[in-house]
N, C-alpha and C. Protein backbone atom coordinates (compact mmCIF):
# COMPACT_ATOMS: atom_id res chain seq x y z
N UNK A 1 -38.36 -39.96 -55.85
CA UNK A 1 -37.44 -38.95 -55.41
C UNK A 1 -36.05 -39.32 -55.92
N UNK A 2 -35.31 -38.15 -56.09
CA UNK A 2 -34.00 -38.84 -57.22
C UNK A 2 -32.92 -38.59 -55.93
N UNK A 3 -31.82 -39.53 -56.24
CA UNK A 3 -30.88 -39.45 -55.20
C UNK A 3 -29.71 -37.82 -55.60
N UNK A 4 -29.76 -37.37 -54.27
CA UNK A 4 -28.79 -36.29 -54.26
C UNK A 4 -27.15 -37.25 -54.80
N UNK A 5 -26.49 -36.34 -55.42
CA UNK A 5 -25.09 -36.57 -55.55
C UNK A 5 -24.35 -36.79 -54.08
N UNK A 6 -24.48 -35.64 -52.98
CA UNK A 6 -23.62 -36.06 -51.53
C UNK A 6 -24.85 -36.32 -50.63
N UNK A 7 -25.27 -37.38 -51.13
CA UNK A 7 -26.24 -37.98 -50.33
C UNK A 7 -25.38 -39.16 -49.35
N UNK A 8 -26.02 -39.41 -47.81
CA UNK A 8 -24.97 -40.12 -47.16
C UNK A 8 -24.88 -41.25 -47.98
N UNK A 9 -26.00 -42.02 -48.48
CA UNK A 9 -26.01 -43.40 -49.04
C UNK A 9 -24.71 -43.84 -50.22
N UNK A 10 -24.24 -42.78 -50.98
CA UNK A 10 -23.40 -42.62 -52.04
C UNK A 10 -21.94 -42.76 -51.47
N UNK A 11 -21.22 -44.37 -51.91
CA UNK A 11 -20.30 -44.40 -51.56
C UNK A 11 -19.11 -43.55 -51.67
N UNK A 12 -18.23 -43.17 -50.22
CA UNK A 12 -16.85 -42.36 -50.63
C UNK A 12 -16.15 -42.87 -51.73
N UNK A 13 -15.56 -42.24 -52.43
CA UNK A 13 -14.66 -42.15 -53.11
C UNK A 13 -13.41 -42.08 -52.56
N UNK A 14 -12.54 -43.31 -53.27
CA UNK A 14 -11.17 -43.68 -52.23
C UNK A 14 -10.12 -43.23 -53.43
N UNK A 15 -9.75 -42.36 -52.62
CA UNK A 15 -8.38 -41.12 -53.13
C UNK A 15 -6.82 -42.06 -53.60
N UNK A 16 -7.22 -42.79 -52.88
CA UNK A 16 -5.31 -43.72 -53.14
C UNK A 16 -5.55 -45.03 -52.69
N UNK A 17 -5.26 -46.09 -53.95
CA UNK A 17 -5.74 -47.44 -53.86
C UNK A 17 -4.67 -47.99 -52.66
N UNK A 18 -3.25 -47.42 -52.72
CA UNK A 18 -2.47 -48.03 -51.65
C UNK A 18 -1.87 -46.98 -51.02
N UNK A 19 -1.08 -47.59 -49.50
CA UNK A 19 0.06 -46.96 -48.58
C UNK A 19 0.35 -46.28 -49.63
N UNK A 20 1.57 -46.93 -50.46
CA UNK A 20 2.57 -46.56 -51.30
C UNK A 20 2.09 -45.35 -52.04
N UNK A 21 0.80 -45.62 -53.11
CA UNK A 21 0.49 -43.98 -53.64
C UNK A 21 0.70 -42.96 -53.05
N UNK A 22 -0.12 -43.39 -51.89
CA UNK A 22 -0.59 -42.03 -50.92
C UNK A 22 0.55 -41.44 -50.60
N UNK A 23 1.62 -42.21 -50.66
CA UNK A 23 3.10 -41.44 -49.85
C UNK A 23 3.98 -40.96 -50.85
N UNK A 24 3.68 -41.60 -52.15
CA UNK A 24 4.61 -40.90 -53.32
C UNK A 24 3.28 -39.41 -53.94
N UNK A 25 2.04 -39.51 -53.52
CA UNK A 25 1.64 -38.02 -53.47
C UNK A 25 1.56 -37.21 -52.53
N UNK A 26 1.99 -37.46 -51.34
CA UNK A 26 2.43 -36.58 -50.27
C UNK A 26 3.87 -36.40 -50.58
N UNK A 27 4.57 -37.44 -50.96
CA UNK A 27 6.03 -36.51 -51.56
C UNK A 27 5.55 -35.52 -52.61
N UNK A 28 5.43 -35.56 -53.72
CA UNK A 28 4.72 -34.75 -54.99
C UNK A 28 4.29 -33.36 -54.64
N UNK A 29 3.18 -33.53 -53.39
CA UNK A 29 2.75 -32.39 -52.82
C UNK A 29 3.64 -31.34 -52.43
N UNK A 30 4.72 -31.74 -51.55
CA UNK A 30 5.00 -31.31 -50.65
C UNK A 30 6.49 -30.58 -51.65
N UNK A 31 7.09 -31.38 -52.48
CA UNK A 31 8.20 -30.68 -53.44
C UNK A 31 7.47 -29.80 -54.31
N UNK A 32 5.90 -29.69 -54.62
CA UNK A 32 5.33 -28.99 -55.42
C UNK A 32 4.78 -27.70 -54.75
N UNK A 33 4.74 -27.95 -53.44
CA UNK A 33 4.40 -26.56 -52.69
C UNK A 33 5.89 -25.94 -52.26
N UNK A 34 7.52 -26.58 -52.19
CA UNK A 34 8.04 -25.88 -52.06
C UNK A 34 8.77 -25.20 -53.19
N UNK A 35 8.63 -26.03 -54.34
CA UNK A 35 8.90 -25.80 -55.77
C UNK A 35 8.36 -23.99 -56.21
N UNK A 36 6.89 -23.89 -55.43
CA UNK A 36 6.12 -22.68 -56.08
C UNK A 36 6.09 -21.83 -54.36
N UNK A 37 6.42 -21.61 -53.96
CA UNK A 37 6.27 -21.38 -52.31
C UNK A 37 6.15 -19.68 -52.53
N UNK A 38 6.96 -18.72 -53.49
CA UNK A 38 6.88 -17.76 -53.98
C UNK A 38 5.49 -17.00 -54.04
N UNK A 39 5.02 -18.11 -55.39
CA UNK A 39 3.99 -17.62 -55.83
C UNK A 39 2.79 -18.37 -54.53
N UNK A 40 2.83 -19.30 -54.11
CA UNK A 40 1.60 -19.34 -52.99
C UNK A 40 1.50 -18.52 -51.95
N UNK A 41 2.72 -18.40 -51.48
CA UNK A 41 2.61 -16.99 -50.19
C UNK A 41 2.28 -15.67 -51.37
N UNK A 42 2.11 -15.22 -52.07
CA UNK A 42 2.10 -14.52 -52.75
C UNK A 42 0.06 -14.21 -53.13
N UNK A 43 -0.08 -15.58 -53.74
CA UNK A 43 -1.66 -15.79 -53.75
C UNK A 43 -2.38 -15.89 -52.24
N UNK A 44 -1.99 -16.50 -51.61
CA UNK A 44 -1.97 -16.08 -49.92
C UNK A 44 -2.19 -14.49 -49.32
N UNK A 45 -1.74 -13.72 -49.73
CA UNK A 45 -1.41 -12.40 -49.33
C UNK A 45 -2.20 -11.29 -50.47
N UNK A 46 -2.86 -11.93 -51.51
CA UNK A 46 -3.66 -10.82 -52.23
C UNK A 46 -5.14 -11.34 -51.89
N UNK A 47 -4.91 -12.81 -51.55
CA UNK A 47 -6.85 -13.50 -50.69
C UNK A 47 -6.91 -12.99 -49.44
N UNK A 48 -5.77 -12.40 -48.63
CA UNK A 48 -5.89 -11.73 -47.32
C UNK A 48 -6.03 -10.63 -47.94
N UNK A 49 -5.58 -9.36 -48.45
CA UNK A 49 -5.55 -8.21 -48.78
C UNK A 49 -7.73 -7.93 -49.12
N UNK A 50 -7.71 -9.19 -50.20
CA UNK A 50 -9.15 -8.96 -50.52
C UNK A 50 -10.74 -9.05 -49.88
N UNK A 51 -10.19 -9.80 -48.56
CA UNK A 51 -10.99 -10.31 -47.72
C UNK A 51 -10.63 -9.93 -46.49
N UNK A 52 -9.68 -9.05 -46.41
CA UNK A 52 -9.60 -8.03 -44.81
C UNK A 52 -10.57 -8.32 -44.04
N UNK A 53 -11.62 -7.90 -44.27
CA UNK A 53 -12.80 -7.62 -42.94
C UNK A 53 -12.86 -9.02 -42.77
N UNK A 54 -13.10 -10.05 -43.45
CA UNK A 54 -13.76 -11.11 -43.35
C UNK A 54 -12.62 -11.94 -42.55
N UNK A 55 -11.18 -12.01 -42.76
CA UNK A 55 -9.88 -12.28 -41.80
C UNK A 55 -9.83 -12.35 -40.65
N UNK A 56 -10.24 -11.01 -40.64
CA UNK A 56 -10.35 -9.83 -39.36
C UNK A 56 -11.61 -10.77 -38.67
N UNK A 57 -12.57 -10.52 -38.73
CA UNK A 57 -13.93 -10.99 -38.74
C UNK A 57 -13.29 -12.44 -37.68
N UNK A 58 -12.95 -13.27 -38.57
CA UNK A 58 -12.56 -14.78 -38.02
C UNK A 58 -11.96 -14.93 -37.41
N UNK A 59 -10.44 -14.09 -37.23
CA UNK A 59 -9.53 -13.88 -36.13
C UNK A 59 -10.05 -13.28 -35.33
N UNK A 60 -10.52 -12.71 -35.13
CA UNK A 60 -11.23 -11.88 -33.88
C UNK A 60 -12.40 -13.30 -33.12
N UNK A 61 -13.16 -13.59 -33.83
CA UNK A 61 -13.97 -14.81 -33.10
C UNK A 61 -13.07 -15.95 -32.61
N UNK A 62 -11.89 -16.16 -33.17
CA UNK A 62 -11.00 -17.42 -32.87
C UNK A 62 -10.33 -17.02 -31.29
N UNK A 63 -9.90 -15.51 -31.39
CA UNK A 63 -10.00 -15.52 -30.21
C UNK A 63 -10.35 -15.55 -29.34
N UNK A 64 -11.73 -14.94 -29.82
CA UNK A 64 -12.80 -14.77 -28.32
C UNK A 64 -13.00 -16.11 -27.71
N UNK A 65 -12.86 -16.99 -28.62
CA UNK A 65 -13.57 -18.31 -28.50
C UNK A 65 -12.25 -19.35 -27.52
N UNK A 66 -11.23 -18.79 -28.14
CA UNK A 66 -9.59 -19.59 -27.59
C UNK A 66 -8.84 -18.66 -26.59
N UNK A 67 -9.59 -17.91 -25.65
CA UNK A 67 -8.97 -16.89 -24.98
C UNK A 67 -7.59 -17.67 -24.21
N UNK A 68 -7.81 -18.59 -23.41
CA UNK A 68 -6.61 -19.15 -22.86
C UNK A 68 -5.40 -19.74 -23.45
N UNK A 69 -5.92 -20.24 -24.46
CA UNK A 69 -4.85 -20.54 -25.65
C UNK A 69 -4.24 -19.25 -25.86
N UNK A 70 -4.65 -18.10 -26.43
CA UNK A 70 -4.14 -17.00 -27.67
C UNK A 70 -3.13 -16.50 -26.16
N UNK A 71 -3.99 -16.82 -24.75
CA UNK A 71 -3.03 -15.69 -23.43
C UNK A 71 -1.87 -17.01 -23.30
N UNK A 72 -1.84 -17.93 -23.50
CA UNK A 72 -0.36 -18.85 -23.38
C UNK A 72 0.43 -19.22 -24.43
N UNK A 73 -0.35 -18.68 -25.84
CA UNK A 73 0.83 -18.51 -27.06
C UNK A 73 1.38 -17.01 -26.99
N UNK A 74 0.88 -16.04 -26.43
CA UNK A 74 1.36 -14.76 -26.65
C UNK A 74 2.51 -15.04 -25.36
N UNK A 75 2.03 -14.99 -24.52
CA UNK A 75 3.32 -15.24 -23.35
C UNK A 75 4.53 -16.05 -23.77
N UNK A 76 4.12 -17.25 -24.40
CA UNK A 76 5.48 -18.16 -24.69
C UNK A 76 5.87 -17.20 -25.80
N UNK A 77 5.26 -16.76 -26.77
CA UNK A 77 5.99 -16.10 -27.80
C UNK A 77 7.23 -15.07 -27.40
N UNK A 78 6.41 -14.23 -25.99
CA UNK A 78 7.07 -13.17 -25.93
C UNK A 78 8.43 -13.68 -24.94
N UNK A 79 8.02 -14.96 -24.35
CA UNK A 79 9.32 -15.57 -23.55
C UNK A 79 9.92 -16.39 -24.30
N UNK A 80 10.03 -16.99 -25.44
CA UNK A 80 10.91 -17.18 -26.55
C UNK A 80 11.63 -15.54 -26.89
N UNK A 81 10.99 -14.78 -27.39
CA UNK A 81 12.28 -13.57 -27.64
C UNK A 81 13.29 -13.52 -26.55
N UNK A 82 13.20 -13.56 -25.38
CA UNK A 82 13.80 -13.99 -24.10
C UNK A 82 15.00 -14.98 -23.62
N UNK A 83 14.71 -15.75 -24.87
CA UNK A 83 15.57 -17.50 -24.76
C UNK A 83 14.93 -18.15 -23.82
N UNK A 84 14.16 -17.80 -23.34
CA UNK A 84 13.02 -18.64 -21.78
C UNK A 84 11.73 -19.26 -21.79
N UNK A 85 11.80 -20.58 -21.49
CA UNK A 85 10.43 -21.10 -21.70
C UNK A 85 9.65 -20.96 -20.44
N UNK A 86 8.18 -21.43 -20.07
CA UNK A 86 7.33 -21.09 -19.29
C UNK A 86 7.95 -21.04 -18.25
N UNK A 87 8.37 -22.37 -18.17
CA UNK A 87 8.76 -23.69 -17.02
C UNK A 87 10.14 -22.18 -16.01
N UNK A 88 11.10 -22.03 -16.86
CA UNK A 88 12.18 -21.01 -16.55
C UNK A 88 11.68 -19.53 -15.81
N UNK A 89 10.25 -19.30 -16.29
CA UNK A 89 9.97 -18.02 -16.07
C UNK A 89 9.72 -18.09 -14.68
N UNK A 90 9.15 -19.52 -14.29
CA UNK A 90 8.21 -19.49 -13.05
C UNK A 90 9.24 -19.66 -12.11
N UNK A 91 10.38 -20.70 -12.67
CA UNK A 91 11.49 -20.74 -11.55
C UNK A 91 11.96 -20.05 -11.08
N UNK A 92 12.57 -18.60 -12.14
CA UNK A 92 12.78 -17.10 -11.97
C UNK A 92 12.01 -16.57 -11.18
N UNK A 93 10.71 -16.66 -10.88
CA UNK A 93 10.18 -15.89 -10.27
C UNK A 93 10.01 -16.90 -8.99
N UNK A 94 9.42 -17.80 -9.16
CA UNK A 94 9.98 -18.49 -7.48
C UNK A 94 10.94 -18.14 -6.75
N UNK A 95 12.57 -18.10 -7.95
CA UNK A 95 13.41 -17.89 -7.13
C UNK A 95 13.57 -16.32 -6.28
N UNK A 96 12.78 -15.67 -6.79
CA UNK A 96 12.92 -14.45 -6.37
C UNK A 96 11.00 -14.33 -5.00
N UNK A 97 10.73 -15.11 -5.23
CA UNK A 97 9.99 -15.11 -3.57
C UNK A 97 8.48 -14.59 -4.91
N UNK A 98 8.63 -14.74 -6.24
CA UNK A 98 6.84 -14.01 -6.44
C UNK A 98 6.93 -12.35 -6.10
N UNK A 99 8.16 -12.12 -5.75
CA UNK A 99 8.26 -10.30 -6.04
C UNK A 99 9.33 -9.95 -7.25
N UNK A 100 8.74 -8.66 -7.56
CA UNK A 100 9.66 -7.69 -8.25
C UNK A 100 11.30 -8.04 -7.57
N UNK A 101 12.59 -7.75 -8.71
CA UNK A 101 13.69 -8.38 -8.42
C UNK A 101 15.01 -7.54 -7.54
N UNK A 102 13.78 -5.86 -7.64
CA UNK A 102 14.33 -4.80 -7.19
C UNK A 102 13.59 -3.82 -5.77
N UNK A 103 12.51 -3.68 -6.08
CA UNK A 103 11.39 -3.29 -4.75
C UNK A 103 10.71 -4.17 -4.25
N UNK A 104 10.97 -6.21 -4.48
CA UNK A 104 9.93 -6.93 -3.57
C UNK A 104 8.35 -6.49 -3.76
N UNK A 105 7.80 -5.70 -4.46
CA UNK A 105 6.41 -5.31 -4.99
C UNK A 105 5.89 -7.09 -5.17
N UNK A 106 4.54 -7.17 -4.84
CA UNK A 106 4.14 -8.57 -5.33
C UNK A 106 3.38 -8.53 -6.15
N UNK A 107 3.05 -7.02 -7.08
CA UNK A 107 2.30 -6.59 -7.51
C UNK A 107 3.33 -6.08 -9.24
N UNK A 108 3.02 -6.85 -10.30
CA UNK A 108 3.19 -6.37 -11.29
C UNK A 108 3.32 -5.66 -12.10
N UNK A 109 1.83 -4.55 -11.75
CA UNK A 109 1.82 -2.96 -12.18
C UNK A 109 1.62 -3.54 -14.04
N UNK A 110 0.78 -2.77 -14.87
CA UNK A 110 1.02 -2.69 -16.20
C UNK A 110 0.08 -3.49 -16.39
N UNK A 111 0.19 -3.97 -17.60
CA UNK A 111 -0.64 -5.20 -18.16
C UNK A 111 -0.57 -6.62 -16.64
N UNK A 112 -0.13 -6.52 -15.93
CA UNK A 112 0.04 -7.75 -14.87
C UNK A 112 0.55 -8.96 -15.25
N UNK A 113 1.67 -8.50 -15.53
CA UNK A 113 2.50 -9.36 -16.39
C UNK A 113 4.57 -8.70 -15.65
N UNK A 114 5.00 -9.73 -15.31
CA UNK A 114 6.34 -9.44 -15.12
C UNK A 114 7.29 -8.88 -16.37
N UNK A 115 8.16 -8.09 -15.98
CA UNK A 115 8.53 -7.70 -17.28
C UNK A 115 10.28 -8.72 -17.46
N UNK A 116 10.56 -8.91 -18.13
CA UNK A 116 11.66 -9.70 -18.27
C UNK A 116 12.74 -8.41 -18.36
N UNK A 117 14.34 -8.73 -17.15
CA UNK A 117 14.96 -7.39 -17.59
C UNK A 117 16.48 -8.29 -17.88
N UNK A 118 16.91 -7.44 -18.77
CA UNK A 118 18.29 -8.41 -19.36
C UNK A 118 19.12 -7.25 -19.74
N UNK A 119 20.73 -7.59 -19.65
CA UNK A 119 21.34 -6.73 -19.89
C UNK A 119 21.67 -6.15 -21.55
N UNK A 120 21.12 -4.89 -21.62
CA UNK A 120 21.41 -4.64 -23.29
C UNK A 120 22.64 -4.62 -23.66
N UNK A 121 23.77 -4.20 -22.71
CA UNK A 121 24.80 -4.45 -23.70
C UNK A 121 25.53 -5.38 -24.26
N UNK A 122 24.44 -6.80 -23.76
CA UNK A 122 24.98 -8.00 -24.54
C UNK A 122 23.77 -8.44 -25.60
N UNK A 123 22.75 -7.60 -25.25
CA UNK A 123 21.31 -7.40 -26.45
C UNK A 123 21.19 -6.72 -26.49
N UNK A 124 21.69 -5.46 -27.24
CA UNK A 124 20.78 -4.04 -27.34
C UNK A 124 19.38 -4.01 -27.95
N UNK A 125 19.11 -5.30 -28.80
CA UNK A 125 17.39 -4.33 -29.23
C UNK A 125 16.69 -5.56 -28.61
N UNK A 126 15.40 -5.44 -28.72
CA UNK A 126 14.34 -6.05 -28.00
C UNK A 126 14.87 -7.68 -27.97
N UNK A 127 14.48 -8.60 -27.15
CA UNK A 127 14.60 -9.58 -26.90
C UNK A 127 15.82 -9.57 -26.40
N UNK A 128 16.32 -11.29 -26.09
CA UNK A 128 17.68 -11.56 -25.54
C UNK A 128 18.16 -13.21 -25.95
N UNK A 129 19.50 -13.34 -25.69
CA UNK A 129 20.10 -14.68 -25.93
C UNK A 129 19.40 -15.30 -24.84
N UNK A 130 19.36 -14.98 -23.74
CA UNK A 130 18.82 -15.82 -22.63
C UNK A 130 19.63 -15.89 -21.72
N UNK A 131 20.93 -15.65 -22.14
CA UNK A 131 21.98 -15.45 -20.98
C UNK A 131 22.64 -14.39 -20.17
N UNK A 132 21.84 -13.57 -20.97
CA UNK A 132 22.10 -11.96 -20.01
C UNK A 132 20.74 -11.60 -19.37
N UNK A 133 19.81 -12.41 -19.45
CA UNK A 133 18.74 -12.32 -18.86
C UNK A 133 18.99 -12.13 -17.25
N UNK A 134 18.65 -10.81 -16.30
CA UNK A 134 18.99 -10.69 -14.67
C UNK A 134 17.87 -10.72 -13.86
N UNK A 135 16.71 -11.08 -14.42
CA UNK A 135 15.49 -11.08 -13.38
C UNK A 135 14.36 -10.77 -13.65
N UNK A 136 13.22 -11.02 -12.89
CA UNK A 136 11.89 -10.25 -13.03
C UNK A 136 11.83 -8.81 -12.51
N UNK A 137 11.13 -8.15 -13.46
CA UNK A 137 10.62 -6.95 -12.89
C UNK A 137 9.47 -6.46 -13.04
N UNK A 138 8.85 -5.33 -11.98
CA UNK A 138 7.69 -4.51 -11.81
C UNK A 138 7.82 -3.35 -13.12
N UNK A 139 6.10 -3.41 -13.42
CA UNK A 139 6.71 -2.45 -14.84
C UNK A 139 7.34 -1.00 -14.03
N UNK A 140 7.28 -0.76 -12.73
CA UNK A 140 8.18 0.75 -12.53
C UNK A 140 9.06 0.41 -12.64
N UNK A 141 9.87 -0.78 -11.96
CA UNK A 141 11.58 -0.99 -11.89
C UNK A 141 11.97 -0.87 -13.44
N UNK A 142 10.72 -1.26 -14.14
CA UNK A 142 11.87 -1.99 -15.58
C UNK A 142 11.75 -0.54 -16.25
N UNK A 143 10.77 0.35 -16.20
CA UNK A 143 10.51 1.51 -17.12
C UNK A 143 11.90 2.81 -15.95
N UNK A 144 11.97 2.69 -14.81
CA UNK A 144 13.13 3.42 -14.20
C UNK A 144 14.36 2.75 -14.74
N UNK A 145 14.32 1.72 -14.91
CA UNK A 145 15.44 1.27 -15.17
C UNK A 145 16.18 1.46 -16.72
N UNK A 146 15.04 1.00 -17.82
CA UNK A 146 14.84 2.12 -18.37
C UNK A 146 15.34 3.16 -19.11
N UNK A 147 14.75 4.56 -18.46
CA UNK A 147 14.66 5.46 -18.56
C UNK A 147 15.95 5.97 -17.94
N UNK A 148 16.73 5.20 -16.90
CA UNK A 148 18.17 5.62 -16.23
C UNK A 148 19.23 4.83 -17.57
N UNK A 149 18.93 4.68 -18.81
CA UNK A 149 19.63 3.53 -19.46
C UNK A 149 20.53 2.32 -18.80
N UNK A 150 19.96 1.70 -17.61
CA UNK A 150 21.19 1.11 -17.55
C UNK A 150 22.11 1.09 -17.17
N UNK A 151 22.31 2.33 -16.50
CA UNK A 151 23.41 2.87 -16.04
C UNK A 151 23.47 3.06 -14.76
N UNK A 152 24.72 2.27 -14.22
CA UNK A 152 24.55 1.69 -12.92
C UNK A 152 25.29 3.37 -12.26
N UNK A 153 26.03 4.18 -13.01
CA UNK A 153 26.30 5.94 -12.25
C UNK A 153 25.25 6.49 -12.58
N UNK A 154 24.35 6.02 -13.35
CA UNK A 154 23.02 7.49 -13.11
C UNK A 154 22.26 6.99 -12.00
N UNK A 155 22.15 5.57 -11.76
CA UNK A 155 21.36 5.50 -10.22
C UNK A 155 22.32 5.66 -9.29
N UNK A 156 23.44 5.54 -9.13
CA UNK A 156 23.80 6.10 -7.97
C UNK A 156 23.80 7.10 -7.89
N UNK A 157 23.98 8.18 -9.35
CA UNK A 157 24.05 9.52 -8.47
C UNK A 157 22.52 10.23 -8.43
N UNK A 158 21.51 9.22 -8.90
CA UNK A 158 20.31 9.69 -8.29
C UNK A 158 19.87 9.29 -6.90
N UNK A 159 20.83 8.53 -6.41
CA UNK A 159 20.50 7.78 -4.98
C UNK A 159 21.15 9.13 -4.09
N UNK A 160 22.25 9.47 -5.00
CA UNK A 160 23.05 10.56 -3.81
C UNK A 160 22.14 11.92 -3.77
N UNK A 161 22.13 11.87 -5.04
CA UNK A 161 20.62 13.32 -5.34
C UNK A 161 19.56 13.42 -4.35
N UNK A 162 18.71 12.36 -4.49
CA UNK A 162 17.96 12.05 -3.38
C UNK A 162 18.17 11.74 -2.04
N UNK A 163 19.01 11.71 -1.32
CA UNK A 163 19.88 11.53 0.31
C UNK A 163 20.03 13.22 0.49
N UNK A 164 21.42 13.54 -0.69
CA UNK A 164 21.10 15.25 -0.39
C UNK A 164 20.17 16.40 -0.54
N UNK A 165 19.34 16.08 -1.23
CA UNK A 165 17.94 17.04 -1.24
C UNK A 165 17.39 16.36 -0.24
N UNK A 166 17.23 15.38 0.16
CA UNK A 166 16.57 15.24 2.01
C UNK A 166 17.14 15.54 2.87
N UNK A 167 18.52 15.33 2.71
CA UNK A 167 19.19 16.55 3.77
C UNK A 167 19.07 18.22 4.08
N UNK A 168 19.36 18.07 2.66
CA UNK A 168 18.80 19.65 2.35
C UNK A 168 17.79 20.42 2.70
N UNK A 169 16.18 19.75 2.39
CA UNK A 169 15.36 20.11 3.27
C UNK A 169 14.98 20.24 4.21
N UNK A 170 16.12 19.27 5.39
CA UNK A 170 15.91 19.14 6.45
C UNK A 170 14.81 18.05 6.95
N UNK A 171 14.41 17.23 5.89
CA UNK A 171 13.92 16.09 6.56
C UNK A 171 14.02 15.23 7.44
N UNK A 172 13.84 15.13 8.65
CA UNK A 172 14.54 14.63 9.51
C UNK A 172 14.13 12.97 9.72
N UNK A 173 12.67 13.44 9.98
CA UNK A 173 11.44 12.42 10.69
C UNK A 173 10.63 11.68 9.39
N UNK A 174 10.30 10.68 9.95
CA UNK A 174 9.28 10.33 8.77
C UNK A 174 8.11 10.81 8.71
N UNK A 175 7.45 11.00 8.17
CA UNK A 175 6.05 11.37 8.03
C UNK A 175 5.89 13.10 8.32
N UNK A 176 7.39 13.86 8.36
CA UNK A 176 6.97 15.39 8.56
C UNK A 176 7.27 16.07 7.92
N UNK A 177 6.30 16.70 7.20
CA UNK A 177 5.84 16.92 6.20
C UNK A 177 7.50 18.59 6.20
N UNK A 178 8.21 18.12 4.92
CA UNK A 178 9.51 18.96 4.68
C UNK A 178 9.37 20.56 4.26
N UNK A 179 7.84 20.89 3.90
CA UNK A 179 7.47 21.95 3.51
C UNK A 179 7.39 23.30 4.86
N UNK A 180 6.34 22.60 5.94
CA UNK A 180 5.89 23.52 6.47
C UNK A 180 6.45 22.88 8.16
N UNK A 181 6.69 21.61 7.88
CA UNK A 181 7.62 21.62 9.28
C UNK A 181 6.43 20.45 10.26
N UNK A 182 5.29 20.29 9.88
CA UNK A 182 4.42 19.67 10.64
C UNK A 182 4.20 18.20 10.47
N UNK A 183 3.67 17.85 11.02
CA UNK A 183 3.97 16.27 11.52
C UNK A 183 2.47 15.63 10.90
N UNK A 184 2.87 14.60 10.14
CA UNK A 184 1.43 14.18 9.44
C UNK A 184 1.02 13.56 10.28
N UNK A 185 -0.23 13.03 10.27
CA UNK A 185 -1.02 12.13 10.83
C UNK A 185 -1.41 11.11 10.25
């Protein structure tokens, strides 16, 4: 029987007789990958283009397989845009009792995930420095909040809106019903 070439018996082959080589071709390497960095992200990006499904394919199993990992790099990722690491998020939310920072909700709403709310006019587009960062929120507070831009006179004068249309209707009581005058149960 003839011996295979990567048969275990067939001694390794030793890549770098000393320390010293090995570290003047890890320098070599490393000025030679930033020397061409162009063209490798470049060859990089037409072996992804050509092998889509098969990418796809592997990333998709890496996650299935690393679910807790991929759910505590996406979180830190998205609390880095933030300026906030884990450790900060939890204190934030300790400090606020584990509720929403505006209705006390203990309940998240959305993906179940707190939403980070910061003032835009010291960040207007997504993310933040970290220092205008004002609290946790429920995805209603943060999507009212929102949707009111920000604007500390459109909630008040939706606070007054809402006081005078309950006046208006004559709401008096809780639970009676403003339409027809009768008393819920």
């Amino acid at each position: 029987m003839q011996a295979s070439l990567f048969s275990e018996a067939a001694p390794r082959r030793v890549r770098h007789r000393s320390a010293e080589a090995a570290q003047r071709k890890a320098v070599w390497n490393k000025a030679w990958r930033l020397k061409n960095a162009a063209a490798l992200a470049s060859r990089r990006k037409a072996y992804r283009q050509r092998h889509r499904e098969k990418e796809a394919a592997c990333t998709k199993a890496w996650k299935q397989r690393n679910r807790e990992k991929v759910a505590a790099l996406t979180k830190a990722h998205q609390l880095a845009a933030y300026g906030m690491s884990w450790h900060e998020y939890q204190r934030r939310l300790d400090a606020q009792g584990g509720a929403c920072a505006i209705c006390r909700t203990e309940k998240p709403g959305g993906n179940g995930r707190w939403h980070v709310d910061h003032d835009h006019r010291c960040c207007p587009r997504a993310g933040s420095c970290g220092r205008c960062v004002r609290g946790l929120l429920c995805l209603r507070c943060n999507l009212g909040l929102g949707y009111f831009g920000d604007s500390a006179e459109r909630l008040l004068a939706a606070y007054e809106y809402l006081g005078l249309a309950t006046s208006a209707l004559g709401v008096a009581h809780v639970g009676e019903d403003h339409l027809t005058g009768s008393v819920r149960m």
